[in-house]
Protein backbone atom coordinates (compact mmCIF):
# COMPACT_ATOMS: atom_id res chain seq x y z
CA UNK A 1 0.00 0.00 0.00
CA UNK A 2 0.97 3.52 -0.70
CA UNK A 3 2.07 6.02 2.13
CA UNK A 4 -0.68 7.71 3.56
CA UNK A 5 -0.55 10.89 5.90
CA UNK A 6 -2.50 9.57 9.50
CA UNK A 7 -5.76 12.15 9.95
CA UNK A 8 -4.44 12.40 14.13
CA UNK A 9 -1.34 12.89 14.42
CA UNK A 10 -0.50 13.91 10.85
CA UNK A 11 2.51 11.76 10.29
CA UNK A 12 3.27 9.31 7.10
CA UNK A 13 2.41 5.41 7.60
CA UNK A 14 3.47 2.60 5.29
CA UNK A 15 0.50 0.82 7.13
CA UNK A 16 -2.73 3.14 7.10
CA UNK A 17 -5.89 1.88 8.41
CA UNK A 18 -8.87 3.09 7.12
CA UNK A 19 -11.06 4.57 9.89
CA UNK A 20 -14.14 6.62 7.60
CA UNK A 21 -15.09 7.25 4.55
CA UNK A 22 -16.11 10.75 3.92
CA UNK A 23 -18.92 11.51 2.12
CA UNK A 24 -19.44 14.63 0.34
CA UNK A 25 -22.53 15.64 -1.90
CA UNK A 26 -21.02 17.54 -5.30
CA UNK A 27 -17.54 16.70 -5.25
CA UNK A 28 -17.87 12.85 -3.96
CA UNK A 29 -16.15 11.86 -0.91
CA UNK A 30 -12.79 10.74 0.44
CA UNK A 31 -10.93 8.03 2.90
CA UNK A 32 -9.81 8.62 5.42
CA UNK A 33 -6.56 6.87 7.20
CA UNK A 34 -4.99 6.63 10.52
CA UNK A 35 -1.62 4.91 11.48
CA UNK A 36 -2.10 1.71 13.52
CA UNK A 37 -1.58 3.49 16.74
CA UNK A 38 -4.36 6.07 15.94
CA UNK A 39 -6.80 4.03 14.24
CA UNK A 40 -8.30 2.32 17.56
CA UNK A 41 -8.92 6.52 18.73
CA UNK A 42 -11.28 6.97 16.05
CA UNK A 43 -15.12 6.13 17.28
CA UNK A 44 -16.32 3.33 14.95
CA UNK A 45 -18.30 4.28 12.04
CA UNK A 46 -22.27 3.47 11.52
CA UNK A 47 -22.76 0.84 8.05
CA UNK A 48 -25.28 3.13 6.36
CA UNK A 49 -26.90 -0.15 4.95
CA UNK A 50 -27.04 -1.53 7.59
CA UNK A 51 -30.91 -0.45 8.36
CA UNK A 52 -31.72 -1.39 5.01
CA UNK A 53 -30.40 -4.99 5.03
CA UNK A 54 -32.47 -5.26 8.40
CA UNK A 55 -35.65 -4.39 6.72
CA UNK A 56 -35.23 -6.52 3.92
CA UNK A 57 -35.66 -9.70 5.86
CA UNK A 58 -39.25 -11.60 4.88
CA UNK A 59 -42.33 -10.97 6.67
CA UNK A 60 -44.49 -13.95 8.04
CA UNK A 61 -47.69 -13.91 7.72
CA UNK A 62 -50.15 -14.36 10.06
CA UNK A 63 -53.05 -16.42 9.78
């Protein structure tokens, strides 16, 4: 992997860790990295499909 600047303490990593993916409405979005000994500071990001997947599940019937 390429060397990637860490988005805490702003110092190049051979080993970045992707810790969000920024999301941005005209110009598209970003990733964003963290060394190894940042990444576990960053609060864990929400799976925005995650809601969908749950709703997808069948409904039963009843009789």
């Amino acid at each position: 992997m390429t060397v990637q600047i860490c988005a805490r303490c702003q110092t190049p990593t051979r080993e970045p860790v992707v810790v969000a993916i920024g999301h941005g409405a005209s110009a598209g979005g970003g990733t964003v990295y963290a060394c190894p000994g940042c990444a576990p500071t960053f609060p864990k990001q929400r799976d925005p499909f995650g809601s969908l997947l749950a709703r997808d599940e069948p409904i039963r019937r009843q009789r």
